[in-house]
Every structure is written in structure tokens, then in C-alpha cells.
C-alpha atoms as a PDB file:
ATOM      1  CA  UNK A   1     -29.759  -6.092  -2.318  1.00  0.00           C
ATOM      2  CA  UNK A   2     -30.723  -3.242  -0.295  1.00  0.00           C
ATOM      3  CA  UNK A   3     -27.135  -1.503  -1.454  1.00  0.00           C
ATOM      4  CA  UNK A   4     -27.629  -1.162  -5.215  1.00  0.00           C
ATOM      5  CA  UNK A   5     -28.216   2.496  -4.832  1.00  0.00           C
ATOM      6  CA  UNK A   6     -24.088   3.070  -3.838  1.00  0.00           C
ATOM      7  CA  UNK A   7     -22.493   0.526  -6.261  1.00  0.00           C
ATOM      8  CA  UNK A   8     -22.661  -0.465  -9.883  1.00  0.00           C
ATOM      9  CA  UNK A   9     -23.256  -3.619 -11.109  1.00  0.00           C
ATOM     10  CA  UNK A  10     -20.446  -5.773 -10.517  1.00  0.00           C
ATOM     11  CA  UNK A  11     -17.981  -7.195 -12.851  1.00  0.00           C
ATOM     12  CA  UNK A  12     -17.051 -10.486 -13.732  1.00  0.00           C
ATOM     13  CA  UNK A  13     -12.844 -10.940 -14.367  1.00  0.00           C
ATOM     14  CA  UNK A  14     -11.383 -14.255 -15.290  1.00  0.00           C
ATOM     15  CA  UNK A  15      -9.678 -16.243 -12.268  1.00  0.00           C
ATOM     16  CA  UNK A  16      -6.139 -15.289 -11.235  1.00  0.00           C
ATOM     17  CA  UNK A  17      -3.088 -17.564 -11.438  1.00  0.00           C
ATOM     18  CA  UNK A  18      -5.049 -21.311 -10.852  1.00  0.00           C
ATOM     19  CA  UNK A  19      -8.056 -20.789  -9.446  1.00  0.00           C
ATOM     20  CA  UNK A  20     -11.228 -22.026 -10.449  1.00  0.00           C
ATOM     21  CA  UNK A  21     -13.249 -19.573  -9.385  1.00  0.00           C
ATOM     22  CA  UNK A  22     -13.577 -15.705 -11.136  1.00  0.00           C
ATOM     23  CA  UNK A  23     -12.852 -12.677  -9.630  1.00  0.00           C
ATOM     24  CA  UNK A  24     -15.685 -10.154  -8.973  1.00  0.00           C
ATOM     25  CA  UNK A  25     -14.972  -6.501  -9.217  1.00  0.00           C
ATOM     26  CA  UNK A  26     -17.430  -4.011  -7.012  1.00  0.00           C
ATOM     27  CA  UNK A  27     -17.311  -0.376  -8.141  1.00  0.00           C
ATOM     28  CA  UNK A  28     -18.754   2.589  -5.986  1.00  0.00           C
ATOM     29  CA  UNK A  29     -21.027   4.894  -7.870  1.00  0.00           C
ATOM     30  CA  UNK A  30     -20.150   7.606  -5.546  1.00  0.00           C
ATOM     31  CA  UNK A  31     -17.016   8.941  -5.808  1.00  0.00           C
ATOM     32  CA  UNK A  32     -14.687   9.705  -2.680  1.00  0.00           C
ATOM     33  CA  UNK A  33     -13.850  13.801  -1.639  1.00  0.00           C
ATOM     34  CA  UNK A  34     -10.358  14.368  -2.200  1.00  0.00           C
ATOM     35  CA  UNK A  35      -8.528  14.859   1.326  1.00  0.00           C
ATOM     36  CA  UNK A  36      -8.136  18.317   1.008  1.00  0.00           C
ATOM     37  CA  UNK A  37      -5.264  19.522   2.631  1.00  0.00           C
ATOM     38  CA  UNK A  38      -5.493  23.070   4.057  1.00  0.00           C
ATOM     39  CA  UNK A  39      -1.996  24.397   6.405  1.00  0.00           C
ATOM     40  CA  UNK A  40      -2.081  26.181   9.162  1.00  0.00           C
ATOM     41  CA  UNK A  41       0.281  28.430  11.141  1.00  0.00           C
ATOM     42  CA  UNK A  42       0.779  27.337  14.811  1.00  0.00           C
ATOM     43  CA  UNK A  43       2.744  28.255  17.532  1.00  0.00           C
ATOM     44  CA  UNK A  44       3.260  25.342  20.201  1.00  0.00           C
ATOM     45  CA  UNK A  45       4.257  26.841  23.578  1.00  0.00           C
ATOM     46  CA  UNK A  46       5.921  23.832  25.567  1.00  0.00           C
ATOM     47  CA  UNK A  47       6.583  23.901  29.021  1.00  0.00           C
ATOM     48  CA  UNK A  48      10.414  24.038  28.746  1.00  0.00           C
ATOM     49  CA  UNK A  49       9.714  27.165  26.329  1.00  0.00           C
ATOM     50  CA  UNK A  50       7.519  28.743  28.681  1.00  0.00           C
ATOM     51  CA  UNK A  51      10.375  28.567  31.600  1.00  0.00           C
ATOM     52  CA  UNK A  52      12.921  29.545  29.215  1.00  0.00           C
ATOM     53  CA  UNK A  53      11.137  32.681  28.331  1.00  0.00           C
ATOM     54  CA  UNK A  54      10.465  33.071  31.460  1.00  0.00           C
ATOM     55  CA  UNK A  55      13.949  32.872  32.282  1.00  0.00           C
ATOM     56  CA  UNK A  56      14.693  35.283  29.716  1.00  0.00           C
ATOM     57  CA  UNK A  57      12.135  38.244  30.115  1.00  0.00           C
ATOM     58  CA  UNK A  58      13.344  38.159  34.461  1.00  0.00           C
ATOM     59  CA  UNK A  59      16.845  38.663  33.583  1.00  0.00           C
ATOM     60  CA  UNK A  60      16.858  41.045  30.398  1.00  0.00           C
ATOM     61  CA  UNK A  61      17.982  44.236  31.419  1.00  0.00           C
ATOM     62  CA  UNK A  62      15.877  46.316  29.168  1.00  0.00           C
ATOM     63  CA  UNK A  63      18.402  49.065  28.250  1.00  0.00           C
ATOM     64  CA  UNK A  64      16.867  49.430  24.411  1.00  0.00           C
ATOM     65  CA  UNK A  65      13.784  50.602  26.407  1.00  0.00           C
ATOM     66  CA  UNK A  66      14.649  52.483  29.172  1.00  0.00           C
ATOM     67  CA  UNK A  67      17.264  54.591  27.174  1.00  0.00           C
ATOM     68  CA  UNK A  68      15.281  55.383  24.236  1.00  0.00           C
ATOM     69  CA  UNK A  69      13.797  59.208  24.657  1.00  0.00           C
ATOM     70  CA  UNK A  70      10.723  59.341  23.624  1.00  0.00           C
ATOM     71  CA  UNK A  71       7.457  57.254  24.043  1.00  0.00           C
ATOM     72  CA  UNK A  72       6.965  56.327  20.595  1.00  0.00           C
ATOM     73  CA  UNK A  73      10.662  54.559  20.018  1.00  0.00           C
ATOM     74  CA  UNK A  74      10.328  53.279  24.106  1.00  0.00           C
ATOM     75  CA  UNK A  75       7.219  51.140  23.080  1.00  0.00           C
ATOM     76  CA  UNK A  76       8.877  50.283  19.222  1.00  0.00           C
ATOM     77  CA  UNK A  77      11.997  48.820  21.536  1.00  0.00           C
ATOM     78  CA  UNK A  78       9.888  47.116  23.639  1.00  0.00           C
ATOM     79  CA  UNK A  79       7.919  45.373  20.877  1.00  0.00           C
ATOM     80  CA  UNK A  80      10.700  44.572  19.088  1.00  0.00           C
ATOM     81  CA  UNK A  81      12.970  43.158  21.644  1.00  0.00           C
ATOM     82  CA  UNK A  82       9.877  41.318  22.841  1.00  0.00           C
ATOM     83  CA  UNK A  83       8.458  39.955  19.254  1.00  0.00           C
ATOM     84  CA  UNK A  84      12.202  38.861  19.058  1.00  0.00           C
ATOM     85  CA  UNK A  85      12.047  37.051  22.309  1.00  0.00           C
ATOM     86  CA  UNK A  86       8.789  34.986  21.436  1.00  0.00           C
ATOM     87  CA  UNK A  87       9.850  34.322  17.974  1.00  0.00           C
ATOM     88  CA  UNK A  88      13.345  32.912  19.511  1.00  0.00           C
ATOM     89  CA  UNK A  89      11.286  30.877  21.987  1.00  0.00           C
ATOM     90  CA  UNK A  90       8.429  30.179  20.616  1.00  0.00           C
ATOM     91  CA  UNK A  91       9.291  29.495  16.575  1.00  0.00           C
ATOM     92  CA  UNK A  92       6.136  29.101  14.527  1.00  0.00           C
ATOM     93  CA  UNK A  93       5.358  25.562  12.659  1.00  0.00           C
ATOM     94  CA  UNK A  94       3.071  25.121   9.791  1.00  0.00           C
ATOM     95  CA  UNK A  95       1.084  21.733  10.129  1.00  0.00           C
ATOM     96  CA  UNK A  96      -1.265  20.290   7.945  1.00  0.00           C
ATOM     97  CA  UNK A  97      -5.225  19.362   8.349  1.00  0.00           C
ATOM     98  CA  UNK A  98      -7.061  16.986   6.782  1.00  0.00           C
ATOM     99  CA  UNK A  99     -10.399  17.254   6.092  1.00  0.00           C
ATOM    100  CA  UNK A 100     -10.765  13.527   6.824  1.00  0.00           C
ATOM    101  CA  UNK A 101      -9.129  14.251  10.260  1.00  0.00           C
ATOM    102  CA  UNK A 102     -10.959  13.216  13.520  1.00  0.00           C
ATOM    103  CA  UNK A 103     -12.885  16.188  15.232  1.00  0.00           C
ATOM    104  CA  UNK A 104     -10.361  15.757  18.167  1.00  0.00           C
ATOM    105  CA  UNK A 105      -7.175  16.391  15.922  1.00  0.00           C
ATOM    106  CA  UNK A 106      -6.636  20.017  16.391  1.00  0.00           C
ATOM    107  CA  UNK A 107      -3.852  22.004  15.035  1.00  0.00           C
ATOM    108  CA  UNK A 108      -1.879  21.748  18.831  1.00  0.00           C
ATOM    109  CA  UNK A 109      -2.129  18.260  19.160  1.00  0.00           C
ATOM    110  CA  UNK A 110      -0.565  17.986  15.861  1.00  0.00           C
ATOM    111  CA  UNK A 111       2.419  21.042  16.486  1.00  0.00           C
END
């Protein structure tokens, strides 16, 4: 056959149970890549998360901010309370690729 090249010769195994006729046993010569599994840190932003933060950040009063004195702690409080505020609303997820996944399959559609 024109297919030699990707399998060995096959193999000739007795009949199972009552059946007159033997079963043949195709091996690949090639073997399969592993589906390597590599993870990845996302962080899905939904719509109901965006309007929540949202929510949030128009109605915060910002008092860690505007009472700190100088402008070194001012923009510390501000990145803190903010990091805070996306971690809260937007947690992270870890999700998993395949290396056998479709092209299309990115780490969002699977978060």
C-alpha cells in the first residue's frame, strides 16, 4: 500500500470469543506528541464584573488617598485600594492549554 511508510507490518492474533476469523493488529511507527499541558494565568472580566466595579470605583470615597500627606503614600493608597478592588472583582483563574487545542481556543474562551 501506499501507507507502509507510517505503520509496521501488521499482526496476526487468534480470533476472539467464536469467531472464525483472526484479529489483525495495526501499529503506528510514529509515535504520538504527548499533549503537553502548559497553565496560564487569566483574568476574565465579565460584564456583571465590569458594572460592579464600576459601581464600586463611583461610590468609593477615597479617604486613604486624599488624607495621606505626601505624594509618594497618596499614589501607594491609591494603588493599593485599587489593586484590591480589581483583585476583589476581577479574581484571577489559572486554565490549562493543550497543545492539541484548536487555534481558536484561547485562554478567554476557556476562563
Amino acid at each position: 500500500t501506499n501507507v507502509s511508510s507510517f505503520y509496521n507490518s501488521p499482526l496476526t492474533a487468534p480470533p476472539v470469543g467464536r469467531s472464525d476469523h483472526n484479529c489483525v493488529i495495526l501499529s503506528s511507527k510514529h509515535r504520538q506528541t504527548p499533549n503537553a499541558i502548559h497553565k496560564k494565568v487569566v483574568r476574565p472580566m465579565r460584564d456583571s464584573d465590569s458594572r460592579a466595579f464600576g459601581s464600586w470605583i463611583t461610590t468609593h470615597p477615597w479617604d486613604e488617598v486624599l488624607q495621606a500627606t505626601s505624594v509618594e503614600t497618596k499614589c501607594n493608597a491609591f494603588y493599593s485600594t485599587l489593586t484590591c478592588a480589581v483583585n476583589k472583582y476581577f479574581p484571577t483563574k489559572v486554565v490549562s492549554l493543550h497543545c492539541r487545542d484548536k487555534p481558536w481556543v484561547t485562554p478567554s474562551i476557556k476562563a
